[in-house]
C-alpha atoms as a PDB file:
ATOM      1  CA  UNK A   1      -5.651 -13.550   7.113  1.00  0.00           C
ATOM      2  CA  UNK A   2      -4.221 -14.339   3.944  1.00  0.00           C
ATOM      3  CA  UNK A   3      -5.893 -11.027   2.192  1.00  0.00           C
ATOM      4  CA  UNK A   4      -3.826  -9.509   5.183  1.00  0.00           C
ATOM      5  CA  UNK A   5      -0.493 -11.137   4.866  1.00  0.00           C
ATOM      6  CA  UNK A   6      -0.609 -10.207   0.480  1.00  0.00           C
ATOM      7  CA  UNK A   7      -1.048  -6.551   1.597  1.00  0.00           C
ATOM      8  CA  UNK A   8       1.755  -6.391   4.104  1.00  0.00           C
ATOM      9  CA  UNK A   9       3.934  -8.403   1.774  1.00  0.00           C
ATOM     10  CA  UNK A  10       2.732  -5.371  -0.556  1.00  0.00           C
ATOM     11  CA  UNK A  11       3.567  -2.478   1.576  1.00  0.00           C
ATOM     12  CA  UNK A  12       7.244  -4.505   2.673  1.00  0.00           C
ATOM     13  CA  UNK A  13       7.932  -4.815  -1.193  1.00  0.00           C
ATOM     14  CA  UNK A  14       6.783  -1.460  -2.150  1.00  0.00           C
ATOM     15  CA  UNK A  15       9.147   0.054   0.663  1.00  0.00           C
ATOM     16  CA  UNK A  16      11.951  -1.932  -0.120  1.00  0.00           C
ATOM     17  CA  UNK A  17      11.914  -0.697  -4.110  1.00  0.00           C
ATOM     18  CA  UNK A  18      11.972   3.162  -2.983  1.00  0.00           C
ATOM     19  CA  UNK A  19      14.668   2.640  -0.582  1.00  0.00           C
ATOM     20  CA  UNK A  20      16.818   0.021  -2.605  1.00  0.00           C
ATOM     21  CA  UNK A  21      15.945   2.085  -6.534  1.00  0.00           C
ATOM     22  CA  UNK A  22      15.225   5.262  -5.876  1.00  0.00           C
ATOM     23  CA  UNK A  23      17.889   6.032  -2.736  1.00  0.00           C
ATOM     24  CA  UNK A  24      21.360   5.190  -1.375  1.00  0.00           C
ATOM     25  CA  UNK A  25      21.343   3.911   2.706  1.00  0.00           C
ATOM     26  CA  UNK A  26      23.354   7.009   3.439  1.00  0.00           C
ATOM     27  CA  UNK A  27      20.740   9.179   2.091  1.00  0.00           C
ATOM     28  CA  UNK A  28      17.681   7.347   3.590  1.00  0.00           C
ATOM     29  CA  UNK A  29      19.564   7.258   7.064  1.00  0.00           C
ATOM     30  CA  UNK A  30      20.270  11.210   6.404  1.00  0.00           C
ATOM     31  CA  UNK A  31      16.677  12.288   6.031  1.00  0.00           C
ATOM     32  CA  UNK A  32      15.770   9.850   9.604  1.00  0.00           C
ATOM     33  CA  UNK A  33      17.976  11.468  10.990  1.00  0.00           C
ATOM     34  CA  UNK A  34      16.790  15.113  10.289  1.00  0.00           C
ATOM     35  CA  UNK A  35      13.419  14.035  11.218  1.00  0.00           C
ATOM     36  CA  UNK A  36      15.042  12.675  14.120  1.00  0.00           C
ATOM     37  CA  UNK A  37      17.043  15.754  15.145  1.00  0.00           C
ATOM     38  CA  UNK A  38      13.797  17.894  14.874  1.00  0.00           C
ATOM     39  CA  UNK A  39      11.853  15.889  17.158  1.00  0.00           C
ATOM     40  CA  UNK A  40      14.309  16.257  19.341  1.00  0.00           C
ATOM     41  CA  UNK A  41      14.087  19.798  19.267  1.00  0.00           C
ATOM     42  CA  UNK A  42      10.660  20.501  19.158  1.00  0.00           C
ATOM     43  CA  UNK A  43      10.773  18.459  22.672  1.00  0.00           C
ATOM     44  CA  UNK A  44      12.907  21.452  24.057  1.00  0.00           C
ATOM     45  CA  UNK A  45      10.425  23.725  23.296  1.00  0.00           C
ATOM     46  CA  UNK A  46      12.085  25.799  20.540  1.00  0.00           C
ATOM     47  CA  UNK A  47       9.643  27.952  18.664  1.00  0.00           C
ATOM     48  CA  UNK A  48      10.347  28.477  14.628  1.00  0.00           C
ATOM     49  CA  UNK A  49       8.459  30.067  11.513  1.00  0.00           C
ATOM     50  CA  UNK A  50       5.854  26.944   9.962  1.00  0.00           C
ATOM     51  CA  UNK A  51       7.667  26.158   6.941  1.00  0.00           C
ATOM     52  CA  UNK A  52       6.455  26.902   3.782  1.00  0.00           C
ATOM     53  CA  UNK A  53       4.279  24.112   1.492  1.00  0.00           C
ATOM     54  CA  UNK A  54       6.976  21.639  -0.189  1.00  0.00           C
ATOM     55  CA  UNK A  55       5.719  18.930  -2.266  1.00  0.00           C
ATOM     56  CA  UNK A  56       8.624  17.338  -0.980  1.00  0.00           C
ATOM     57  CA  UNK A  57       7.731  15.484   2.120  1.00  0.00           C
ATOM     58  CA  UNK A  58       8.395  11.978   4.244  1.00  0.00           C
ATOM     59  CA  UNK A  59       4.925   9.826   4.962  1.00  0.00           C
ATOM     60  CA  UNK A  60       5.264   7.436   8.219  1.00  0.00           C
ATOM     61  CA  UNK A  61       3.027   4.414   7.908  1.00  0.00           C
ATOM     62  CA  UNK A  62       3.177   1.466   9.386  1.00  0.00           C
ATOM     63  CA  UNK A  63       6.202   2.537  11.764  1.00  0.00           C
ATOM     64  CA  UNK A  64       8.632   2.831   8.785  1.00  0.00           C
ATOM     65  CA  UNK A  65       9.176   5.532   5.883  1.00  0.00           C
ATOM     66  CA  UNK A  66       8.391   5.960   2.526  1.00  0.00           C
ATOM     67  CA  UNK A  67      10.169   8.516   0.389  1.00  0.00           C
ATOM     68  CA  UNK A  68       7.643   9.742  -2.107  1.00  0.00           C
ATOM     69  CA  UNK A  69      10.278  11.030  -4.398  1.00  0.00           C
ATOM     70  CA  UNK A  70      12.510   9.555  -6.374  1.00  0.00           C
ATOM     71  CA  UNK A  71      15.874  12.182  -7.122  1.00  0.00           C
ATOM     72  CA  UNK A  72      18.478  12.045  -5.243  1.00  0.00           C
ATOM     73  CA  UNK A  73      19.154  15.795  -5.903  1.00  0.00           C
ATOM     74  CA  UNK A  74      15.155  16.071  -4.051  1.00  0.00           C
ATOM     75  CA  UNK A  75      16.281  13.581  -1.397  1.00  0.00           C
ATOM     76  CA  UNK A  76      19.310  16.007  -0.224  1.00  0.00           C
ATOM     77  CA  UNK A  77      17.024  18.782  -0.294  1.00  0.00           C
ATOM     78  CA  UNK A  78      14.548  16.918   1.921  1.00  0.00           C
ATOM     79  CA  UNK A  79      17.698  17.351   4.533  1.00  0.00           C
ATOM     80  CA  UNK A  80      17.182  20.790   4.734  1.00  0.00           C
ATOM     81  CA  UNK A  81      13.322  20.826   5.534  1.00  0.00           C
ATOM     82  CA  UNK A  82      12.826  21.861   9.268  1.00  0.00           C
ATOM     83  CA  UNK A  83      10.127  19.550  10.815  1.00  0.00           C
ATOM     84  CA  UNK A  84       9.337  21.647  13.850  1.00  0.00           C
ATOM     85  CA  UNK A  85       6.046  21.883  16.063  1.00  0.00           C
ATOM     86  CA  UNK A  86       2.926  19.610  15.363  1.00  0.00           C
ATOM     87  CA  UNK A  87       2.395  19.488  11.535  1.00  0.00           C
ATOM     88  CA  UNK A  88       0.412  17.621   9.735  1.00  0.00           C
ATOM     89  CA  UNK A  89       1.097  16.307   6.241  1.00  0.00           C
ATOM     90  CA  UNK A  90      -0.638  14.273   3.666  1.00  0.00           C
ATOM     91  CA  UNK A  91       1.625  12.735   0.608  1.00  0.00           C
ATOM     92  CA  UNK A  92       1.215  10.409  -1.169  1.00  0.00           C
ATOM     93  CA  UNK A  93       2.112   6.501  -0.524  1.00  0.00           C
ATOM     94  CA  UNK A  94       1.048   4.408  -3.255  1.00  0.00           C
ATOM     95  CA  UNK A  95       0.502   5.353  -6.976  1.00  0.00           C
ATOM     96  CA  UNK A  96       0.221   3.474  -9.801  1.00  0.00           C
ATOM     97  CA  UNK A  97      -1.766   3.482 -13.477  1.00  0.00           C
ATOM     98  CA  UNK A  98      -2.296   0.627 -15.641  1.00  0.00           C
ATOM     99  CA  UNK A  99      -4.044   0.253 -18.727  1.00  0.00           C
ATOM    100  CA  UNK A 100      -5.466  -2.058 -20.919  1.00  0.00           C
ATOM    101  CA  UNK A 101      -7.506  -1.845 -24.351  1.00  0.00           C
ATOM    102  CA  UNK A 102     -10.443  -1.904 -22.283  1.00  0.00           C
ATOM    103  CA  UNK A 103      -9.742  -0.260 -19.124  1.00  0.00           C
ATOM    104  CA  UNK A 104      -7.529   2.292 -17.199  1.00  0.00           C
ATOM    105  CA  UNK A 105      -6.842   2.037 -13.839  1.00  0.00           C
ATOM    106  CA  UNK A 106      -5.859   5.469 -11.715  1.00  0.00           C
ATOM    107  CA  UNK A 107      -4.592   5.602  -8.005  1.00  0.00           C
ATOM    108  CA  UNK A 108      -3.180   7.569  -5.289  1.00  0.00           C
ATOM    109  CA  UNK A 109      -3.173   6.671  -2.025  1.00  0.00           C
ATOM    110  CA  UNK A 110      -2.371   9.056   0.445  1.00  0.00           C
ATOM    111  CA  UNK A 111      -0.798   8.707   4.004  1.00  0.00           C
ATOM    112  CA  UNK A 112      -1.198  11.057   6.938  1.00  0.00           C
ATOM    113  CA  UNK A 113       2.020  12.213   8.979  1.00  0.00           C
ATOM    114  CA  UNK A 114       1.797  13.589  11.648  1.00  0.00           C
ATOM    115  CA  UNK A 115       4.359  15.316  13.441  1.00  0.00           C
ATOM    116  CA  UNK A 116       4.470  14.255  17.015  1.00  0.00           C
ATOM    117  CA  UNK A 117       6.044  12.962  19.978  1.00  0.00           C
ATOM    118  CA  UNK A 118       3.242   9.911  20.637  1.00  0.00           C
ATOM    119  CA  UNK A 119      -0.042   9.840  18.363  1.00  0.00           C
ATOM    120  CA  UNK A 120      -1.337   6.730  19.930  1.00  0.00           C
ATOM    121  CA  UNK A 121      -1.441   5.227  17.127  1.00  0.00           C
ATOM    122  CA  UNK A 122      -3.499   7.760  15.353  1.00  0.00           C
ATOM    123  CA  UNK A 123      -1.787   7.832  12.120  1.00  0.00           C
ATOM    124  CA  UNK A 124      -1.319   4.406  11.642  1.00  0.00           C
ATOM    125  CA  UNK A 125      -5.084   3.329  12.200  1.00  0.00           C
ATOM    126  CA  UNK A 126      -6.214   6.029   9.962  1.00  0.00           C
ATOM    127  CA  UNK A 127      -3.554   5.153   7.325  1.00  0.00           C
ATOM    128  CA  UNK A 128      -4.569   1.258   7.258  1.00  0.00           C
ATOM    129  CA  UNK A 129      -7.945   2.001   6.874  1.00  0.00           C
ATOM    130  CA  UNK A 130      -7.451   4.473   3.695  1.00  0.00           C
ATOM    131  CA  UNK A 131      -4.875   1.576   2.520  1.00  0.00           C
ATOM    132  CA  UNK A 132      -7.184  -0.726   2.885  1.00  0.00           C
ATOM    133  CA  UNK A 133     -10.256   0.740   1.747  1.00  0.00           C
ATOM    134  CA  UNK A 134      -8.444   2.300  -1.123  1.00  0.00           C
ATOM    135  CA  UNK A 135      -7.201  -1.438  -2.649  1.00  0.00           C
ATOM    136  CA  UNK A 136     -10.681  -3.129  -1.591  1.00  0.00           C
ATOM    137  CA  UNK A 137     -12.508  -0.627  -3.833  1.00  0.00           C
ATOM    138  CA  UNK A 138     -10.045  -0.716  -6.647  1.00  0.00           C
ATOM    139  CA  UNK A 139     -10.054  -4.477  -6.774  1.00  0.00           C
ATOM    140  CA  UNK A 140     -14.070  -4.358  -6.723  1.00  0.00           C
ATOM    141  CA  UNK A 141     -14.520  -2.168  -9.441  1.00  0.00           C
ATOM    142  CA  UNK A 142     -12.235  -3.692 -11.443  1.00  0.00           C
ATOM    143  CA  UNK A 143     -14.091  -7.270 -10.720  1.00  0.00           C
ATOM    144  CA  UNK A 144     -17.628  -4.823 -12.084  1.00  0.00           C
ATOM    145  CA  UNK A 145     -15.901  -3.835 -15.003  1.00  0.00           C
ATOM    146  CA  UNK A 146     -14.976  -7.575 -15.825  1.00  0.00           C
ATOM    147  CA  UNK A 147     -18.650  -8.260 -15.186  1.00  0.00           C
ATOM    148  CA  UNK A 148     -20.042  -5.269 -17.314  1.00  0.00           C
ATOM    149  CA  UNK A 149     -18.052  -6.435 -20.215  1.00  0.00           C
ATOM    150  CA  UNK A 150     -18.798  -9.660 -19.990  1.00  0.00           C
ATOM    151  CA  UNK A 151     -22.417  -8.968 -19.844  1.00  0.00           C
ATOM    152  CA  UNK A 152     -22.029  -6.410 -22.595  1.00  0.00           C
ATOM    153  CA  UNK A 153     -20.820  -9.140 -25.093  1.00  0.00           C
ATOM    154  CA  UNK A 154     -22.974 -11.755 -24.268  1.00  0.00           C
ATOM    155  CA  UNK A 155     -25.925  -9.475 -24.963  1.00  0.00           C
ATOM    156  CA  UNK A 156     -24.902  -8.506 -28.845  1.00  0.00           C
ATOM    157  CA  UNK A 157     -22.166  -5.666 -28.099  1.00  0.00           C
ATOM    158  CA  UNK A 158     -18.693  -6.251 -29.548  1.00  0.00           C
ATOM    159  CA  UNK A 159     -15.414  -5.534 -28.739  1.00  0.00           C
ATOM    160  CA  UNK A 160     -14.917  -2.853 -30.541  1.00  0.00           C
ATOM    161  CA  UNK A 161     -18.214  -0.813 -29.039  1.00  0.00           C
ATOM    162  CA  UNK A 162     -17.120  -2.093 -25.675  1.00  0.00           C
ATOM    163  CA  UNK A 163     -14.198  -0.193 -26.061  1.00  0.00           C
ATOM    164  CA  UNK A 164     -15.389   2.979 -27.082  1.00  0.00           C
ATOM    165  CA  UNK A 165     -16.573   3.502 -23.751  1.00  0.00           C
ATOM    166  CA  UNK A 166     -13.165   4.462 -22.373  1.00  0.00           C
ATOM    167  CA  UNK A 167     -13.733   2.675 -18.851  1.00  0.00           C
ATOM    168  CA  UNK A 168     -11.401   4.461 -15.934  1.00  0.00           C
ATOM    169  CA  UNK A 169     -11.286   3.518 -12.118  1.00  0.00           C
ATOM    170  CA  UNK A 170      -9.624   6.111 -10.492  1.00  0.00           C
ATOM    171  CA  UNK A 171      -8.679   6.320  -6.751  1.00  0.00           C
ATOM    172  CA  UNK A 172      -7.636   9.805  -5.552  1.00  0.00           C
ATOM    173  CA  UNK A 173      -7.360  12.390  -3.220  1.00  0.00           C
ATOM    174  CA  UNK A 174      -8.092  15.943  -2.358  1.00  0.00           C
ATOM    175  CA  UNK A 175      -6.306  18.175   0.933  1.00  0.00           C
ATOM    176  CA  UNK A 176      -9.835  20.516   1.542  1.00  0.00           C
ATOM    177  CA  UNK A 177      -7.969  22.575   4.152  1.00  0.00           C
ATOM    178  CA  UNK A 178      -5.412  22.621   6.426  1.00  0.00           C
ATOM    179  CA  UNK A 179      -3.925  24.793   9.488  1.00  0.00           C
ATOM    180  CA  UNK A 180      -1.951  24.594  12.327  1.00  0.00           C
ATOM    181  CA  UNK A 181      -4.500  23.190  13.967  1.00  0.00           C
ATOM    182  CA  UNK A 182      -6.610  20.751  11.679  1.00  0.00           C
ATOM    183  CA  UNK A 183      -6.333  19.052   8.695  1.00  0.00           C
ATOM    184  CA  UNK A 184      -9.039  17.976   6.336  1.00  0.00           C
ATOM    185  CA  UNK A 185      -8.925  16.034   3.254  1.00  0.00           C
ATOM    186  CA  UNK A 186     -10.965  13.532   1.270  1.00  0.00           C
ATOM    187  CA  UNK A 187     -10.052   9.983  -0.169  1.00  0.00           C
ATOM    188  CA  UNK A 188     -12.167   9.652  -3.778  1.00  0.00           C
ATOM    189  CA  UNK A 189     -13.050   6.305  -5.610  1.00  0.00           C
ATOM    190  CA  UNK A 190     -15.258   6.666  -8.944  1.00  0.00           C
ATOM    191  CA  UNK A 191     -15.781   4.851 -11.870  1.00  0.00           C
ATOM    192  CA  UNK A 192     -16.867   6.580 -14.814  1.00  0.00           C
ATOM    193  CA  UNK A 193     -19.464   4.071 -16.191  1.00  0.00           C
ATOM    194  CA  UNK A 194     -20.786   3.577 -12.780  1.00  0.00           C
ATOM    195  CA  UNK A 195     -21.338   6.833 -10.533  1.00  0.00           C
ATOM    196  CA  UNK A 196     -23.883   4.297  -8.208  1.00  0.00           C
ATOM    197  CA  UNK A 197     -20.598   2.858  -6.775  1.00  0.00           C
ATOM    198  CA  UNK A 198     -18.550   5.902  -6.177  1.00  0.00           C
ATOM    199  CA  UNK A 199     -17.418   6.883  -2.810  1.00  0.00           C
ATOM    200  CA  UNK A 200     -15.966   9.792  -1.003  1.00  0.00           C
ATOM    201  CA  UNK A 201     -14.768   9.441   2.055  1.00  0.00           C
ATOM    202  CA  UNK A 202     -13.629  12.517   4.648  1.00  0.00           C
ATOM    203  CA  UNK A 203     -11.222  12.566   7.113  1.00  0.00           C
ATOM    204  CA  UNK A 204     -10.978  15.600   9.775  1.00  0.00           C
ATOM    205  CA  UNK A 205      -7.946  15.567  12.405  1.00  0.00           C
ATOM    206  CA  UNK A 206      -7.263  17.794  15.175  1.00  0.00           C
ATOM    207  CA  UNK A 207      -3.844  18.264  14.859  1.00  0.00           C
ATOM    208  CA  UNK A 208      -3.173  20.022  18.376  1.00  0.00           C
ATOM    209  CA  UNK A 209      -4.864  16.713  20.027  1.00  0.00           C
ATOM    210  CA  UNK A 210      -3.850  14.170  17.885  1.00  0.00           C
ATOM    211  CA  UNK A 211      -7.621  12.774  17.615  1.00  0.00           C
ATOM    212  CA  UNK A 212     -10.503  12.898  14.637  1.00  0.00           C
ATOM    213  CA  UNK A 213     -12.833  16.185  14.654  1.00  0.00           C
ATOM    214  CA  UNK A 214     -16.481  15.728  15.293  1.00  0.00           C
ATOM    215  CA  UNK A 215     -19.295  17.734  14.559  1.00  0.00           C
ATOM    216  CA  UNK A 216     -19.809  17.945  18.888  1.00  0.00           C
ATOM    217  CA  UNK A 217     -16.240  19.028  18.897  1.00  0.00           C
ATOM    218  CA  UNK A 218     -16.419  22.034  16.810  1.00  0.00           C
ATOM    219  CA  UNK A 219     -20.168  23.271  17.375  1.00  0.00           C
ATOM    220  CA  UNK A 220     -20.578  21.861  21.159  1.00  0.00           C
ATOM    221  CA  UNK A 221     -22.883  19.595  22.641  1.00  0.00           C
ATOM    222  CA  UNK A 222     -26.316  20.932  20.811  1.00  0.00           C
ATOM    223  CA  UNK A 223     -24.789  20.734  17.539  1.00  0.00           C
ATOM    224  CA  UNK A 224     -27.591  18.546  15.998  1.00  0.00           C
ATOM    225  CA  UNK A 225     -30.019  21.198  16.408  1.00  0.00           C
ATOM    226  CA  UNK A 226     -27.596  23.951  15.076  1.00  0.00           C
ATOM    227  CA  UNK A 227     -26.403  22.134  12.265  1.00  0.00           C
ATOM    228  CA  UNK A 228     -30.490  21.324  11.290  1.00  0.00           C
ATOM    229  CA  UNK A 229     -31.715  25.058  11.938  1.00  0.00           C
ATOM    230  CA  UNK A 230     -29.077  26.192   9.249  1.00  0.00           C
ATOM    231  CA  UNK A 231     -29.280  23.335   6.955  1.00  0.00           C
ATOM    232  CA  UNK A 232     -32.872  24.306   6.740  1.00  0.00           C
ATOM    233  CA  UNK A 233     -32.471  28.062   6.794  1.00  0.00           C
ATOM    234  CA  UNK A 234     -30.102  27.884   3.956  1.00  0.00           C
ATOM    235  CA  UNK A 235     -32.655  25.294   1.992  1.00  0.00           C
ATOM    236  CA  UNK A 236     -35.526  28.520   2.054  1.00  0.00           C
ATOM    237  CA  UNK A 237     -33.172  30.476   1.060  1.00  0.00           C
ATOM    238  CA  UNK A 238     -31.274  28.824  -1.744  1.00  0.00           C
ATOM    239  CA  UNK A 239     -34.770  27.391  -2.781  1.00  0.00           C
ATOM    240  CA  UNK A 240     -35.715  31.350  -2.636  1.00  0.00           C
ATOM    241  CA  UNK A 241     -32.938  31.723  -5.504  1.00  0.00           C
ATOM    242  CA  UNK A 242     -33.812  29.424  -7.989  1.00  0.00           C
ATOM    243  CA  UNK A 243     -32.088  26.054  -6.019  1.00  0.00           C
ATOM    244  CA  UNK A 244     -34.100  22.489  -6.529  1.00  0.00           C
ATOM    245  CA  UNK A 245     -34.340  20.759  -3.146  1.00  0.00           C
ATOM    246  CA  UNK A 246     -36.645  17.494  -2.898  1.00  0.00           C
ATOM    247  CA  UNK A 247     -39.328  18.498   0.012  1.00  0.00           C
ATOM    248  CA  UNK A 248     -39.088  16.002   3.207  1.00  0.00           C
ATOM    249  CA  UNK A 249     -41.930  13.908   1.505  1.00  0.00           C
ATOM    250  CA  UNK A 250     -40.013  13.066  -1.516  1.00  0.00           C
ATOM    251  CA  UNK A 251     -37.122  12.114  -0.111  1.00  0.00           C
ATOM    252  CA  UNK A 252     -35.158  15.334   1.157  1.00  0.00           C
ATOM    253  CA  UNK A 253     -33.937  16.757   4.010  1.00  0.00           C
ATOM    254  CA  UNK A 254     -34.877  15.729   7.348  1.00  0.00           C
ATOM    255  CA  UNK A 255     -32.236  16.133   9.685  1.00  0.00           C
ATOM    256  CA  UNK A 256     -28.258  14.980  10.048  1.00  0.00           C
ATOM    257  CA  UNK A 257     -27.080  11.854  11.326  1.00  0.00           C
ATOM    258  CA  UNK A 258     -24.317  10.354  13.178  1.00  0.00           C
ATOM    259  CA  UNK A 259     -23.783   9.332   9.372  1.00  0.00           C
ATOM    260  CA  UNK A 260     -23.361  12.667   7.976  1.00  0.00           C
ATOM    261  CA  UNK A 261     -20.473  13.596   6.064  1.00  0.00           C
ATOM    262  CA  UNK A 262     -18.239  17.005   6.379  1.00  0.00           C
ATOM    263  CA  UNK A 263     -15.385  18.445   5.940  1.00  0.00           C
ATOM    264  CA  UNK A 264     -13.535  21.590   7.429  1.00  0.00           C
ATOM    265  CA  UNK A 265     -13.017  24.944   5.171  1.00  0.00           C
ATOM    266  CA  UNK A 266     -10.046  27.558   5.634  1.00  0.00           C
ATOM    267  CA  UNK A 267     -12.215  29.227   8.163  1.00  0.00           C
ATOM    268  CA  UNK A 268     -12.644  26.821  10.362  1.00  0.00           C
ATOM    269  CA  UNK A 269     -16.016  26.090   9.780  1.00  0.00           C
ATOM    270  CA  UNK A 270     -17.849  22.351   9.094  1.00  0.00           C
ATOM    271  CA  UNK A 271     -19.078  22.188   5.665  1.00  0.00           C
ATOM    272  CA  UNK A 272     -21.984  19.156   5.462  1.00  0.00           C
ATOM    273  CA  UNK A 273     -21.961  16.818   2.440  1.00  0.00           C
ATOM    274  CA  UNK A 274     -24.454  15.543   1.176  1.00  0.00           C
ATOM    275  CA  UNK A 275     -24.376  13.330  -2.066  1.00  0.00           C
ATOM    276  CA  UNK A 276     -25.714  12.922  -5.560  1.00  0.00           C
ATOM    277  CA  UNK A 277     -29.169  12.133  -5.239  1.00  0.00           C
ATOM    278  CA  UNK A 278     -29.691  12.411  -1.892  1.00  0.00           C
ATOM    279  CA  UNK A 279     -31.571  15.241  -0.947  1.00  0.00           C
ATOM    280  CA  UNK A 280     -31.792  17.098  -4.417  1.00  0.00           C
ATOM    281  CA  UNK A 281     -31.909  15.900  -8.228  1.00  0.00           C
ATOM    282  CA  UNK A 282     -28.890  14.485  -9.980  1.00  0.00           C
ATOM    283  CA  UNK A 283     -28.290  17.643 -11.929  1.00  0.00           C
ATOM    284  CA  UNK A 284     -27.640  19.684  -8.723  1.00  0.00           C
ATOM    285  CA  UNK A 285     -24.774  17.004  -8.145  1.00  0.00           C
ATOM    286  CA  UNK A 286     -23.159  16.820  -4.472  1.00  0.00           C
ATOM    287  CA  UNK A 287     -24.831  19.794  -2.055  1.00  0.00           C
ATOM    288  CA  UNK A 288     -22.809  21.525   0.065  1.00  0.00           C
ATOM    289  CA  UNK A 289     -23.913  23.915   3.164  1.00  0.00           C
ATOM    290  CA  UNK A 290     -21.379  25.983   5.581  1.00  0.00           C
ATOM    291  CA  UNK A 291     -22.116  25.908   9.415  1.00  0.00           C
ATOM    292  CA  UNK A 292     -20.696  29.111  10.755  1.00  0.00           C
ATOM    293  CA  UNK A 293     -19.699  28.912  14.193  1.00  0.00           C
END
């Protein structure tokens, strides 16, 4: 409960500086009230060009909003952006660097907004949990790092070799695709001394019904079987070309599981993920194989 209450405390003080710094109250209640105004009109049913990409945007979270940027020239322009139809966005919520002698810590933590009349409360479960997740494994590597040095010295290194090795943490992101219909992205935590405790984790929405894409959703009911026939299809033939695969026996493919990571391409089609180690040696690094529909 407490870890709970520091993080909203967080998120309250972190809202407060963008608002209070970085804008006036007239322009803040400006840009609601465009966002406002073209709700209100996609409600009536008017149909409009899908903007262009702006790297200006507005992330809701947590029923409030956070202005990424921090011009006020950028925050009149924002009043200009039309916000019409269901459109999905990802910007960024949270970013911050610090860095020590020792250590350098990297993060951006993105938000989801999407554009719609009721999301049932969509957004704001899937932007906890990145929030969440996001500070949990930022804090944890940072608590292995401390470790790692501190075993490092007692064991004959010194300061000086310990910080040659240039430790980083970094928390990131990465949009894989995105249409009027989906969006896919991926939320990335690595450490560079310590690839054992990286993680990657994917997120696939259906924008049109405001609900997370499975793998039944986009190949049907038999998709198991379809995604397993391919998988191993594209295994002969990749292994055909010169591609390492370990064989079932030493610890390779077998089948998908309810586990099994993907994301969406620009096509439409589920790309599986599978990761370092896990069905093929280290040098092949994370193996990727399209499922065409």
């Amino acid at each position: 409960m407490e870890d709970n209450k520091q993080d909203l405390e967080k998120m309250n003080q972190l809202k407060s500086e963008y608002e209070n710094k970085h804008m006036t109250e007239k322009q803040l209640e400006s840009v609601k009230a465009t966002i406002a105004a073209a709700k209100q009109e996609k409600r009536r049913g008017r149909r409009k060009v899908i903007i262009q990409r702006c790297s200006v945007a507005v992330a809701a979270i947590a029923a409030f909003v956070i202005l990424p940027n921090t011009s006020p020239v950028v925050a009149n322009a924002m009043q200009n952006i039309p916000v019409l139809g269901k459109l999905a966005r990802v910007v960024t919520f949270r970013s911050y660097e610090e860095e020590t002698d020792d250590l350098k810590v990297s993060v951006n933590i993105p938000s989801v907004d999407l554009i719609a009349e009721d999301t049932n409360g969509l957004t704001d479960a899937i932007n906890q949990e990145i929030y969440d997740c996001c500070e949990e494994y930022c804090n944890e590597a940072i608590t292995r790092a401390e470790e790692y040095r501190e075993a490092f010295l007692a064991t004959g290194g010194t300061q000086e070799e310990w910080e040659a090795h240039h430790i980083e943490i970094t928390v990131d992101y990465e949009i894989k695709s995105q249409t009027e219909d989906f969006l896919s992205f991926t939320v990335n935590c690595y450490e560079n001394w310590n690839s054992g405790s990286n993680e990657t984790r994917y997120y696939n929405i259906d924008i049109q019904n405001e609900k997370i894409i499975t793998l039944e959703d986009i190949l049907g009911e038999d998709y198991v079987d379809a995604v397993n026939t391919s998988i191993q299809t594209q295994i002969q033939e990749r292994t055909a070309d010169g591609e390492v695969f370990w064989t079932p026996e030493e610890g390779g493919f077998t089948g998908i599981s309810e586990d099994t990571k993907f994301y969406m391409n620009q096509a439409g089609n589920p790309v599986i993920v599978f990761g370092k180690y896990e069905i093929a040696p280290g040098s092949s690094g994370e193996v990727e194989f399209e499922i065409t529909k």
